[in-house]
PDB file of N, CA and C in Angstrom:
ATOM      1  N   UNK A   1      72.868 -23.406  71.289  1.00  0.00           N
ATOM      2  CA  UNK A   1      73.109 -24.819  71.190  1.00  0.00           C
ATOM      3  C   UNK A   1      74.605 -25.125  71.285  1.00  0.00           C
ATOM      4  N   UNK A   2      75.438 -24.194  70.590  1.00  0.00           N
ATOM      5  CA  UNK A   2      77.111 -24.272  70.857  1.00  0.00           C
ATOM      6  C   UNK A   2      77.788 -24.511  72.107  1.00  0.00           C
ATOM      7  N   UNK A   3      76.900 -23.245  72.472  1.00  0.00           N
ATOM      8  CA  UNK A   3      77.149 -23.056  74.121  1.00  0.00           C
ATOM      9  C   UNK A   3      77.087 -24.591  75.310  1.00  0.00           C
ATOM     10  N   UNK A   4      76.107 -25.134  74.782  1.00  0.00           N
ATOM     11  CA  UNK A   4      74.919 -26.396  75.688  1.00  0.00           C
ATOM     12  C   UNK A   4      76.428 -27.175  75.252  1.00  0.00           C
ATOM     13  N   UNK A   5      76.391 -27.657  73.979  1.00  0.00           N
ATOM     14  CA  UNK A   5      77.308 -28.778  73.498  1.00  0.00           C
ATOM     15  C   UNK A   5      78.833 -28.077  74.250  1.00  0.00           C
ATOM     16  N   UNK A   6      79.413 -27.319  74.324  1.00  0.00           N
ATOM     17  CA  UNK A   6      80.350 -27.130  74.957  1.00  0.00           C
ATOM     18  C   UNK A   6      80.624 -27.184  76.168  1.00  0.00           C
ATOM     19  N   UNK A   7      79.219 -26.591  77.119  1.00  0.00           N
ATOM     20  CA  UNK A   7      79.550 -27.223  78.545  1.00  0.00           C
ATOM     21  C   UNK A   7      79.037 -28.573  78.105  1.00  0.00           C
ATOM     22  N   UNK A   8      78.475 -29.679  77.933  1.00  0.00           N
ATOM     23  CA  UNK A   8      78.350 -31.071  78.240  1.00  0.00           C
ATOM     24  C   UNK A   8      79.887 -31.513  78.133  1.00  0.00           C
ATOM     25  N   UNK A   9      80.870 -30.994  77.150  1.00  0.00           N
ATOM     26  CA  UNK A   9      82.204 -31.438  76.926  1.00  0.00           C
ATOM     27  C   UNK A   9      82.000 -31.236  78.138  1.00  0.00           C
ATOM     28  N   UNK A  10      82.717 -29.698  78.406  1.00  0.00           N
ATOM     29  CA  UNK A  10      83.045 -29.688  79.875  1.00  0.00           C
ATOM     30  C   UNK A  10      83.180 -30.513  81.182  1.00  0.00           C
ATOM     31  N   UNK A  11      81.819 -30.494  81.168  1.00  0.00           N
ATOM     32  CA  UNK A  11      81.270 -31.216  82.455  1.00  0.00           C
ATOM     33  C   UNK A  11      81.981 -32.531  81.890  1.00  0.00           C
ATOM     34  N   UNK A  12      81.460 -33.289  80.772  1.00  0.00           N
ATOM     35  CA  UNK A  12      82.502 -34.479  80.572  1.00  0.00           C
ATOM     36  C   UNK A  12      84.185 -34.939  80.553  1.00  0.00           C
ATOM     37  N   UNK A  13      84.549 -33.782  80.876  1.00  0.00           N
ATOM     38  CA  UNK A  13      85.835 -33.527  80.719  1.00  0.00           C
ATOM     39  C   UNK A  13      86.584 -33.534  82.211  1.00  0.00           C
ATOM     40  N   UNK A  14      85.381 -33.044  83.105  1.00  0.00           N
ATOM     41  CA  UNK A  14      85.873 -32.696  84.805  1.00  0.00           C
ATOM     42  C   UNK A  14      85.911 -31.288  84.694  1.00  0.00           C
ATOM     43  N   UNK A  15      86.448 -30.680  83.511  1.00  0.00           N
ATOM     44  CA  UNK A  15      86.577 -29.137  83.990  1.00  0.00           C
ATOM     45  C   UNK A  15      86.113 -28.275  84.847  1.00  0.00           C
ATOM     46  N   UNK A  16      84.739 -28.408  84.419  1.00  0.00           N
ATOM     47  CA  UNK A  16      83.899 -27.610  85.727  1.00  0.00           C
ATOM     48  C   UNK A  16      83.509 -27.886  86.952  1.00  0.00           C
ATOM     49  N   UNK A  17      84.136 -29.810  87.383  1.00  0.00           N
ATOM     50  CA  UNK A  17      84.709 -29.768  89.035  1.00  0.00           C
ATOM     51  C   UNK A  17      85.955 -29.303  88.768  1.00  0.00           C
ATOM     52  N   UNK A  18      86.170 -28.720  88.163  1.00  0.00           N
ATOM     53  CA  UNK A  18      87.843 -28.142  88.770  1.00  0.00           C
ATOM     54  C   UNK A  18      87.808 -27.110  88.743  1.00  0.00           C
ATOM     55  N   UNK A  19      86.600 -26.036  88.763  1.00  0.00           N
ATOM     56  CA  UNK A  19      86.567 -24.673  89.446  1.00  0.00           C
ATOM     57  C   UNK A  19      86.126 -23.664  88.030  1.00  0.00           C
ATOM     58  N   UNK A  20      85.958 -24.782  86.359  1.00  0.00           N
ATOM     59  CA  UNK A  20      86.480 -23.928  85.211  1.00  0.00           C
ATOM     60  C   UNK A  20      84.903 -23.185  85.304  1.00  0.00           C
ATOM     61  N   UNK A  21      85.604 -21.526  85.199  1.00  0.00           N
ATOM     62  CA  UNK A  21      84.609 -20.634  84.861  1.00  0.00           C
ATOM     63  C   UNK A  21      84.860 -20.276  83.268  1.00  0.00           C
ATOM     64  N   UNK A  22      83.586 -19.703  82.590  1.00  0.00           N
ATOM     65  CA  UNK A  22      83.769 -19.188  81.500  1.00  0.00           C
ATOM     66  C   UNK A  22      84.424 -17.682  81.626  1.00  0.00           C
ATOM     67  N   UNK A  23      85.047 -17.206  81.009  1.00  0.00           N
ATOM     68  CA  UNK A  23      85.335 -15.583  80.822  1.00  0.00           C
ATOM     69  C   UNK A  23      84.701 -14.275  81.240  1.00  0.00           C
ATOM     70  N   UNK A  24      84.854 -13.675  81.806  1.00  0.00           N
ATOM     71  CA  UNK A  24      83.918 -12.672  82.051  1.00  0.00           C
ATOM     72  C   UNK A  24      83.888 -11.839  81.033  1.00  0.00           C
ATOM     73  N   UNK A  25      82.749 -11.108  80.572  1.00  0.00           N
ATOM     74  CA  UNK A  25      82.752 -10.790  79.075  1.00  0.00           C
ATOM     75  C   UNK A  25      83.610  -9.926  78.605  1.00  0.00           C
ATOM     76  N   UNK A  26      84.463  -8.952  79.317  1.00  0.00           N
ATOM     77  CA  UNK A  26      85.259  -8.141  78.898  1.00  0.00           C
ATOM     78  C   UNK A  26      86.171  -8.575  79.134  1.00  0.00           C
ATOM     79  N   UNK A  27      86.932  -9.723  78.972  1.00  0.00           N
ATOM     80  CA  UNK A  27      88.575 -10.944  79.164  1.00  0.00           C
ATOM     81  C   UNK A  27      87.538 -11.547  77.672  1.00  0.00           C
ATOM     82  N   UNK A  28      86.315 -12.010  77.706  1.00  0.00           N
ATOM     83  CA  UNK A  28      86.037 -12.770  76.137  1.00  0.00           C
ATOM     84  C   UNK A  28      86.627 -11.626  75.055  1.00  0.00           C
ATOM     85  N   UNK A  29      85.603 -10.301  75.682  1.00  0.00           N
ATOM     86  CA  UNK A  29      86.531  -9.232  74.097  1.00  0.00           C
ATOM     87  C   UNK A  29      87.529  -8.859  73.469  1.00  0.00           C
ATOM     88  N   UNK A  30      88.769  -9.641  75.044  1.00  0.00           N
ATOM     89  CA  UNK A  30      89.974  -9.288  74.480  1.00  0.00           C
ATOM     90  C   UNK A  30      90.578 -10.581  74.146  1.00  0.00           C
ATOM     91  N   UNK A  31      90.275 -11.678  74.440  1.00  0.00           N
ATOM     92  CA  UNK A  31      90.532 -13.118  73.445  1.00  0.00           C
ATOM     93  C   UNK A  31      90.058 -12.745  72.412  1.00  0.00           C
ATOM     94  N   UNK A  32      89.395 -12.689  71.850  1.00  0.00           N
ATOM     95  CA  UNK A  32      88.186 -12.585  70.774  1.00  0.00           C
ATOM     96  C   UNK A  32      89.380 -11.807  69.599  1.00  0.00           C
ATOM     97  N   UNK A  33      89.644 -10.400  70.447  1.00  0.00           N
ATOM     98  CA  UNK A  33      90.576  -9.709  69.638  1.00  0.00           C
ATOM     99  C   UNK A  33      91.661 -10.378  69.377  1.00  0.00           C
ATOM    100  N   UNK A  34      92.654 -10.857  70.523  1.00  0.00           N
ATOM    101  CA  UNK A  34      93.739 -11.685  70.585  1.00  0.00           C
ATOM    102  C   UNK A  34      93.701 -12.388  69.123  1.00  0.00           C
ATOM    103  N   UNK A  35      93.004 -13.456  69.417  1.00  0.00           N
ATOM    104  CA  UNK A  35      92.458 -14.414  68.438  1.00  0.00           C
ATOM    105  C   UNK A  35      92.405 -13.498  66.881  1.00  0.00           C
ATOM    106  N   UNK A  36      91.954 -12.671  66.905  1.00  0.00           N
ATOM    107  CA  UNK A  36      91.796 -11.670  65.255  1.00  0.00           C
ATOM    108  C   UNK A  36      92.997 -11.421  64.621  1.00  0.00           C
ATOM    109  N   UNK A  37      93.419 -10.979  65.831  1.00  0.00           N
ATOM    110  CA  UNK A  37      94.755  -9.730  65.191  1.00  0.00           C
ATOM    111  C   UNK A  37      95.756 -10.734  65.707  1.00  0.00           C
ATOM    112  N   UNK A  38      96.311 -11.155  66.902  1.00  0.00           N
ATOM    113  CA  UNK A  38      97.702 -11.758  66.968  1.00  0.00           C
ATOM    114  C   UNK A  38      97.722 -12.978  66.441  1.00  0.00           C
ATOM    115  N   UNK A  39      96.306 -13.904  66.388  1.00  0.00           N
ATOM    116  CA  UNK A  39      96.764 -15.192  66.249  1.00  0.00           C
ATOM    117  C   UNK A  39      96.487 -15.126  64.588  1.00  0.00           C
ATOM    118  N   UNK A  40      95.549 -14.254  64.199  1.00  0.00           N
ATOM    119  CA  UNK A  40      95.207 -13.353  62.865  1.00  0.00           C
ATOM    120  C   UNK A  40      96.763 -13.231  61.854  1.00  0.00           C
ATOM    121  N   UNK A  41      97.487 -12.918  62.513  1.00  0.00           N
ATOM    122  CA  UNK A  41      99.160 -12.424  61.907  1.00  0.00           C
ATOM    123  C   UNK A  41      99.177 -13.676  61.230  1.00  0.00           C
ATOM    124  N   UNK A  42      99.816 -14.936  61.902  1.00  0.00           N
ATOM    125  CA  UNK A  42     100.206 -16.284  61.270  1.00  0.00           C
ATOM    126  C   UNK A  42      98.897 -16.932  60.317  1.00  0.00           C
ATOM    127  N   UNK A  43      97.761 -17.147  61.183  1.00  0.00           N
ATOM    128  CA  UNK A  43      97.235 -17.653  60.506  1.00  0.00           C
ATOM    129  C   UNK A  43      95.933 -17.229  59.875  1.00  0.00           C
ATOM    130  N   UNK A  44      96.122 -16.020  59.162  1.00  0.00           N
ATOM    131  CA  UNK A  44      95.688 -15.331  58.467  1.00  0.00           C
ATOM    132  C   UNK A  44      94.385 -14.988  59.121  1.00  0.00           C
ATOM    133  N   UNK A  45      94.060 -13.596  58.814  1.00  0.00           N
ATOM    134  CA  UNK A  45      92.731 -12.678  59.235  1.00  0.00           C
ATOM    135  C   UNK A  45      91.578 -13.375  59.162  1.00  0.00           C
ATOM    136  N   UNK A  46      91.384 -14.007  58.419  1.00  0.00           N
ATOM    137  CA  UNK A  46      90.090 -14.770  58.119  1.00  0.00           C
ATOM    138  C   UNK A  46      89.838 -16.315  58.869  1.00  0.00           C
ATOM    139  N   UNK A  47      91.346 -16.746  59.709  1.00  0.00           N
ATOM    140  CA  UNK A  47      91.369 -17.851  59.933  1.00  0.00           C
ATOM    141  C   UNK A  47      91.420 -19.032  58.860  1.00  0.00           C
ATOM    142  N   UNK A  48      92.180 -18.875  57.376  1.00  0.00           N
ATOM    143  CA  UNK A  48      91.621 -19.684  56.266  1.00  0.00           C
ATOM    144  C   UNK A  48      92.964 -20.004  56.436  1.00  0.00           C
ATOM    145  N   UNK A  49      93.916 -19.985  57.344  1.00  0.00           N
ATOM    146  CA  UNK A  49      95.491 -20.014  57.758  1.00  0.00           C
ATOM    147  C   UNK A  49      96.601 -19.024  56.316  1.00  0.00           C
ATOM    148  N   UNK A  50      97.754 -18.945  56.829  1.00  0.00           N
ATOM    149  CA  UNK A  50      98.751 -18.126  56.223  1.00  0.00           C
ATOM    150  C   UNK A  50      99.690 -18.801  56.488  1.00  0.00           C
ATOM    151  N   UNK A  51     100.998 -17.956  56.989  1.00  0.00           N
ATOM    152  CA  UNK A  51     102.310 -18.717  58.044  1.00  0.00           C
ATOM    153  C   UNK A  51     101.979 -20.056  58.669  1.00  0.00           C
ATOM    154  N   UNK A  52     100.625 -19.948  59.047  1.00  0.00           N
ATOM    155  CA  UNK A  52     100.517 -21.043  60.310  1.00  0.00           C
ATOM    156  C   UNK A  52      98.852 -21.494  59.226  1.00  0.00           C
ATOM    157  N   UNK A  53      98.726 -23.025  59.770  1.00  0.00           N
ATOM    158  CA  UNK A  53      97.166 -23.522  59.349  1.00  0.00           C
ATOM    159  C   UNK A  53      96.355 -22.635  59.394  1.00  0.00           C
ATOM    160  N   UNK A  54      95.173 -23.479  58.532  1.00  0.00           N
ATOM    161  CA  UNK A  54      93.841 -22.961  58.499  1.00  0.00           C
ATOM    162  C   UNK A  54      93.429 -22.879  60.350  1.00  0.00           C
ATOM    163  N   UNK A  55      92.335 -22.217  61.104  1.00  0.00           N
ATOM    164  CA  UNK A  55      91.809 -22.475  62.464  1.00  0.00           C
ATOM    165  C   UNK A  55      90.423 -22.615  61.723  1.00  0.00           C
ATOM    166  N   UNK A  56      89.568 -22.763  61.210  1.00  0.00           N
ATOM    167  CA  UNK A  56      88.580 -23.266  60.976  1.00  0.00           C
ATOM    168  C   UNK A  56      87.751 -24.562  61.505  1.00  0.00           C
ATOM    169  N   UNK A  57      86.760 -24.604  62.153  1.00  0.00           N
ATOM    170  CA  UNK A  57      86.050 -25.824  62.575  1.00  0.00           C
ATOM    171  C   UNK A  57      86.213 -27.021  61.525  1.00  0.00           C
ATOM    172  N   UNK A  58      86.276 -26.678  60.372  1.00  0.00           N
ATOM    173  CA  UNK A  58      86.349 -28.195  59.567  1.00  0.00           C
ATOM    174  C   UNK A  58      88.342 -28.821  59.564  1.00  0.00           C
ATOM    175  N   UNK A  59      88.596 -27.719  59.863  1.00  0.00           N
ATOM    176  CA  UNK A  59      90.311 -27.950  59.796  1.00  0.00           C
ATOM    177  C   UNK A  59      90.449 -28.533  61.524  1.00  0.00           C
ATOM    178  N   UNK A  60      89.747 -27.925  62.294  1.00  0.00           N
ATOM    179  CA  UNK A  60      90.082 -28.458  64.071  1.00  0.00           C
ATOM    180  C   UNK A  60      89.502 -29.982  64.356  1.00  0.00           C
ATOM    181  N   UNK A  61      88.460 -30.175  63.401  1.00  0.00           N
ATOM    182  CA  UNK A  61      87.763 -31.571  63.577  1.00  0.00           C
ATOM    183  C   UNK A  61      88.703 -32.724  63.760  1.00  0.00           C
ATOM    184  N   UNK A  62      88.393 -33.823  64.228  1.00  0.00           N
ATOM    185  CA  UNK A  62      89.387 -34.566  64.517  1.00  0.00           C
ATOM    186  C   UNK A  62      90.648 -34.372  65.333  1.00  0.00           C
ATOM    187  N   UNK A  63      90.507 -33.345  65.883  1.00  0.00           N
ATOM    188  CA  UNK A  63      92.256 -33.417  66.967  1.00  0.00           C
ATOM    189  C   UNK A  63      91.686 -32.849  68.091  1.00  0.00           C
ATOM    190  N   UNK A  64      91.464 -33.647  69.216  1.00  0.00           N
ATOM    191  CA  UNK A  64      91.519 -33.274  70.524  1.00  0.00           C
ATOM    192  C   UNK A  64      91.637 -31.739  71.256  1.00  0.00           C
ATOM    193  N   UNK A  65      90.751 -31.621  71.560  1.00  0.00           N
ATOM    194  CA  UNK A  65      90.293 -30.301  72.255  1.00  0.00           C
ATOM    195  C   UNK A  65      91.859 -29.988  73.764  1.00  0.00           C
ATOM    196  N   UNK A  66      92.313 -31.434  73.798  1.00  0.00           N
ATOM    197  CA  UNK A  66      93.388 -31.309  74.814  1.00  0.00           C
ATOM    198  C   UNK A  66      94.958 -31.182  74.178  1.00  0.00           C
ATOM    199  N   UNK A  67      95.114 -31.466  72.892  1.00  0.00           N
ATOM    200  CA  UNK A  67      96.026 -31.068  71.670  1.00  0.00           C
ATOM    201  C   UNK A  67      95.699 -29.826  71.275  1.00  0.00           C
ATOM    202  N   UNK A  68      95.015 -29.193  71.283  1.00  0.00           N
ATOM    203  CA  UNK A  68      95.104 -28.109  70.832  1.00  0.00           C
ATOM    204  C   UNK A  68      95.357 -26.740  72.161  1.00  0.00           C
ATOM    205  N   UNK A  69      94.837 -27.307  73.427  1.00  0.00           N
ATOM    206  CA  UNK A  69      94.651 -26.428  74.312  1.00  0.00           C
ATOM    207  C   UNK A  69      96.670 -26.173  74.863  1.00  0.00           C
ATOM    208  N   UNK A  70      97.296 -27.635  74.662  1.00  0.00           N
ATOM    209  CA  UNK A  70      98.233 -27.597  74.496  1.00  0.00           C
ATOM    210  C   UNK A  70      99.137 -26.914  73.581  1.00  0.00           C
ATOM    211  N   UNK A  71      98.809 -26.978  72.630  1.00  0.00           N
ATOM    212  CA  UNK A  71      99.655 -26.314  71.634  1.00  0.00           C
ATOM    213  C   UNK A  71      99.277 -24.781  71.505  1.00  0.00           C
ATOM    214  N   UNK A  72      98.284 -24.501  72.083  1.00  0.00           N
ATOM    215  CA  UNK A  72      98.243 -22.841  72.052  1.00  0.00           C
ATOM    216  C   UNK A  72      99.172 -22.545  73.486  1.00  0.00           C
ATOM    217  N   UNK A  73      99.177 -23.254  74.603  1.00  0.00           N
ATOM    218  CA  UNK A  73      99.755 -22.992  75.896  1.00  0.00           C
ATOM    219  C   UNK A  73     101.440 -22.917  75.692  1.00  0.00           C
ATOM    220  N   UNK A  74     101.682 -24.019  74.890  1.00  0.00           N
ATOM    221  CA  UNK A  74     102.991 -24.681  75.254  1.00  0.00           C
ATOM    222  C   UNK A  74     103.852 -24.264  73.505  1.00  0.00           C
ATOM    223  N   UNK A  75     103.244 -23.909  72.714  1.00  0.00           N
ATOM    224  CA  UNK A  75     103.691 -23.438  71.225  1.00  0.00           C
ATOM    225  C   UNK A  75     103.920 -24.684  70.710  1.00  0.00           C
ATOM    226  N   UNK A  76     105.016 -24.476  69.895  1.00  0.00           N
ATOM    227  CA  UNK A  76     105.306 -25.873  69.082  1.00  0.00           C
ATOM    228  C   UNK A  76     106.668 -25.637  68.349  1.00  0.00           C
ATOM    229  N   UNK A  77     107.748 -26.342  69.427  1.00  0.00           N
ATOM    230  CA  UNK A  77     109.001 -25.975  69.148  1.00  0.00           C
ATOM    231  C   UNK A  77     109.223 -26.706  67.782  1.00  0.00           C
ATOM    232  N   UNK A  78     110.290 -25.509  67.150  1.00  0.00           N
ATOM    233  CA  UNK A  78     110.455 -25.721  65.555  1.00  0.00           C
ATOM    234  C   UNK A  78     109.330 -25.210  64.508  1.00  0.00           C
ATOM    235  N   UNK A  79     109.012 -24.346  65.243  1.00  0.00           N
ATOM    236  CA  UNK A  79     107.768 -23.595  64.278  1.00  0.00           C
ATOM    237  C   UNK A  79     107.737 -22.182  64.877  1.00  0.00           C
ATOM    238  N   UNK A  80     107.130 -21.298  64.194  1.00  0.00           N
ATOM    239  CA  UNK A  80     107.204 -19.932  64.405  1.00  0.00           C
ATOM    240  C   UNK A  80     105.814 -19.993  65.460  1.00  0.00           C
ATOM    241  N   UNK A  81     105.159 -21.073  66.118  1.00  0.00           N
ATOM    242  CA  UNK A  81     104.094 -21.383  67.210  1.00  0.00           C
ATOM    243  C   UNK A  81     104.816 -20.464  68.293  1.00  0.00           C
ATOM    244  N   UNK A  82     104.685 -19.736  69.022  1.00  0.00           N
ATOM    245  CA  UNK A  82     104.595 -19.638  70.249  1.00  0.00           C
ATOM    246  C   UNK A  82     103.852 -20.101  71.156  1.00  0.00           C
ATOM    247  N   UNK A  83     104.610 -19.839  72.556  1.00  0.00           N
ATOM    248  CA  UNK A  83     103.579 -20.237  73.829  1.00  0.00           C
ATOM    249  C   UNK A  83     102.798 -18.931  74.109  1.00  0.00           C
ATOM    250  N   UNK A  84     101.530 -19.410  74.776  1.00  0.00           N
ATOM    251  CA  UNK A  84     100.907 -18.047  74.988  1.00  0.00           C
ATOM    252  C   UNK A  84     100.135 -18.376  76.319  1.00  0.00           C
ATOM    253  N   UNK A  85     101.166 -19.438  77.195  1.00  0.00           N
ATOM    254  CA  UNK A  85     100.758 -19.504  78.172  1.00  0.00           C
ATOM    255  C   UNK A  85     101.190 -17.955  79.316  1.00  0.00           C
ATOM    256  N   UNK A  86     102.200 -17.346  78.630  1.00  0.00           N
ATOM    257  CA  UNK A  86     101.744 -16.113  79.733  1.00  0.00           C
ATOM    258  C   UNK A  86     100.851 -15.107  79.779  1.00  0.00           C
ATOM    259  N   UNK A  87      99.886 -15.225  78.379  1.00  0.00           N
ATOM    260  CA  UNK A  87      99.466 -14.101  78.177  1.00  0.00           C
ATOM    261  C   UNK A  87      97.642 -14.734  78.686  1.00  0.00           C
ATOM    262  N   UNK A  88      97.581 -16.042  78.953  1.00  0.00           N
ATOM    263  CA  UNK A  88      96.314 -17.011  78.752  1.00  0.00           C
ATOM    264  C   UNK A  88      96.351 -18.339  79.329  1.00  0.00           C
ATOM    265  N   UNK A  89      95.407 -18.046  80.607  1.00  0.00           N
ATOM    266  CA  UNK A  89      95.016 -19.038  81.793  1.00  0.00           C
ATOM    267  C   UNK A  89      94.632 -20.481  80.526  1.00  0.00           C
ATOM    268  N   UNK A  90      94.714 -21.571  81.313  1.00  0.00           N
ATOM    269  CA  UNK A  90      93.709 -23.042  80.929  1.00  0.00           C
ATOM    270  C   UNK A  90      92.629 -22.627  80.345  1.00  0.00           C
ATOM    271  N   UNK A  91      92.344 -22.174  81.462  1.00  0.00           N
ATOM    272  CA  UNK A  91      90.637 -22.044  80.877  1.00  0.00           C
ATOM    273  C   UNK A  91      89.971 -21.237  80.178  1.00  0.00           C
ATOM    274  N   UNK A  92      91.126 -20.168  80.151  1.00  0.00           N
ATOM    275  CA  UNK A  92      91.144 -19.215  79.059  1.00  0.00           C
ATOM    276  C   UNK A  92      90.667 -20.226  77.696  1.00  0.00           C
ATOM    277  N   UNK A  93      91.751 -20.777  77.108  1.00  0.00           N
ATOM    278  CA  UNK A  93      92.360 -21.380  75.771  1.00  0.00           C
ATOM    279  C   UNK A  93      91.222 -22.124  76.062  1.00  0.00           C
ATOM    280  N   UNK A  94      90.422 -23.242  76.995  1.00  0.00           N
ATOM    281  CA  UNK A  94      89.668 -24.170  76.209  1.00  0.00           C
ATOM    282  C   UNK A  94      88.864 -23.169  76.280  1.00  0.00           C
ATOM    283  N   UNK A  95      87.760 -22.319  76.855  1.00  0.00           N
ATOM    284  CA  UNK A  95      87.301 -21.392  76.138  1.00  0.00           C
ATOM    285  C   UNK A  95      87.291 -21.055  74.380  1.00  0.00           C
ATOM    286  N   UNK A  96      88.352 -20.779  74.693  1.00  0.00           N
ATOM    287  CA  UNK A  96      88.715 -20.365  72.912  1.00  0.00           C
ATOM    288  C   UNK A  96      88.754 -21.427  71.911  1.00  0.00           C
ATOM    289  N   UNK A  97      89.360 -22.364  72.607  1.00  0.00           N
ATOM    290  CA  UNK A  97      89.090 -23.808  71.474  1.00  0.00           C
ATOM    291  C   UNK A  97      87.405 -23.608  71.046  1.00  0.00           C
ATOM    292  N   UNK A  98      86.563 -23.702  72.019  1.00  0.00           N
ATOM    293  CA  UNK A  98      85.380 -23.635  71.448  1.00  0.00           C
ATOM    294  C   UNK A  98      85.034 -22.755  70.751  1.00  0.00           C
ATOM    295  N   UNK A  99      85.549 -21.203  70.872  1.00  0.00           N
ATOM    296  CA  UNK A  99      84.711 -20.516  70.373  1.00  0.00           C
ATOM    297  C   UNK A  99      85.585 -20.604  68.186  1.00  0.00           C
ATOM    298  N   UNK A 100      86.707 -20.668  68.696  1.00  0.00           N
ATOM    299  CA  UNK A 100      87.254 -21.955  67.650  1.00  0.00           C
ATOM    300  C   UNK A 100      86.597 -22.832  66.566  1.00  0.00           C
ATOM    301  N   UNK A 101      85.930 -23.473  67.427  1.00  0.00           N
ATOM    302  CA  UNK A 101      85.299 -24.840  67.139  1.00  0.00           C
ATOM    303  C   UNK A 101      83.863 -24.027  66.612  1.00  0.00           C
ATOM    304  N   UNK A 102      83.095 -23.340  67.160  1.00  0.00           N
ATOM    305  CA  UNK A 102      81.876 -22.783  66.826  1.00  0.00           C
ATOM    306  C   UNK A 102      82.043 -21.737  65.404  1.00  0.00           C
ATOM    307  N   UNK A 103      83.346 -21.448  64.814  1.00  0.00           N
ATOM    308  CA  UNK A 103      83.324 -20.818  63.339  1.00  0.00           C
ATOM    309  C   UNK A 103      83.662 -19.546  63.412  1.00  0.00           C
ATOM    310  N   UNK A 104      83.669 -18.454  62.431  1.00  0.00           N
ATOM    311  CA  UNK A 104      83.440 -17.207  62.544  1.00  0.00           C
ATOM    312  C   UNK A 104      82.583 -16.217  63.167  1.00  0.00           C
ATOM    313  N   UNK A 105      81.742 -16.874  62.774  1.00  0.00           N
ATOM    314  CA  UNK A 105      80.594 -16.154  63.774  1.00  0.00           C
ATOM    315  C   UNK A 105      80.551 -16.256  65.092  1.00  0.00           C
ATOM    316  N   UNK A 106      81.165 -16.981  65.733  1.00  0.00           N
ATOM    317  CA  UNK A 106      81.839 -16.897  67.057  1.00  0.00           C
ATOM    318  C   UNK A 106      82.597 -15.705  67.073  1.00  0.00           C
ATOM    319  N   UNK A 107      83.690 -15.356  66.235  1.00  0.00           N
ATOM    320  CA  UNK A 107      84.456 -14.575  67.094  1.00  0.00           C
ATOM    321  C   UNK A 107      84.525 -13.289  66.255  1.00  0.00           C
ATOM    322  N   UNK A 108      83.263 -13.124  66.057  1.00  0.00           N
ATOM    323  CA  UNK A 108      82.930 -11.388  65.340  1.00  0.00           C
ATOM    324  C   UNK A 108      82.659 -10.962  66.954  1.00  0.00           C
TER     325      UNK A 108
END
C-alpha cells in the first residue's frame, strides 16, 4: 500500500513523465545502508535524531517531499548538513524520502 501511495505522488508530481525509475534493488541496499550508517552518524542509528533531527515519519509530516529532497541534495549551509548530491541522483533521494516517510520498517 506504501508503495501504491508513493507512486500516485509520483505520477502526481510528473516524476514518472520525466523518465523517474525506482532503484534497482542492489543501488536500494546501498541507500538503505547509506541511510543507517552515514545519515545514522548525525541523526542517530535509530533515526530518533542526534547531531541532526529526528527522520521519523511523524517528524517528516508536514514539510514537502520537494524540501526535503532538497535539503538532502543541496545540505544546509550553517549546519553540519551536507550535500549528498554527489554521492545520490534526484531520484535516488525522492526514493528515499519515501522509504523515509514509510518508517523503520522500510529501511531494515
Amino acid at each position: 500500500m506504501k508503495q501504491s501511495l508513493l507512486l500516485g505522488c509520483l505520477v502526481a508530481t510528473g516524476l514518472l513523465q520525466n523518465g523517474w525509475a525506482e532503484p534497482l534493488p542492489a543501488r536500494q541496499t546501498e541507500l538503505r545502508n547509506l541511510l543507517k550508517n552515514d545519515c545514522g552518524a548525525c541523526h542517530g542509528l535509530t533515526l530518533k535524531g542526534g547531531m541532526g533531527p529526528a527522520l521519523l515519519p511523524e517528524n517528516l509530516a508536514g514539510k514537502p517531499d520537494g524540501l526535503l529532497v532538497t535539503t538532502i541534495l543541496e545540505g544546509r549551509k550553517g549546519t553540519a548538513m551536507p550535500p549528498w548530491k554527489p554521492f545520490m541522483k534526484r531520484e535516488e533521494v525522492v526514493w528515499l524520502v519515501g522509504v523515509l516517510r514509510g518508517g523503520k520498517s522500510e529501511i531494515e
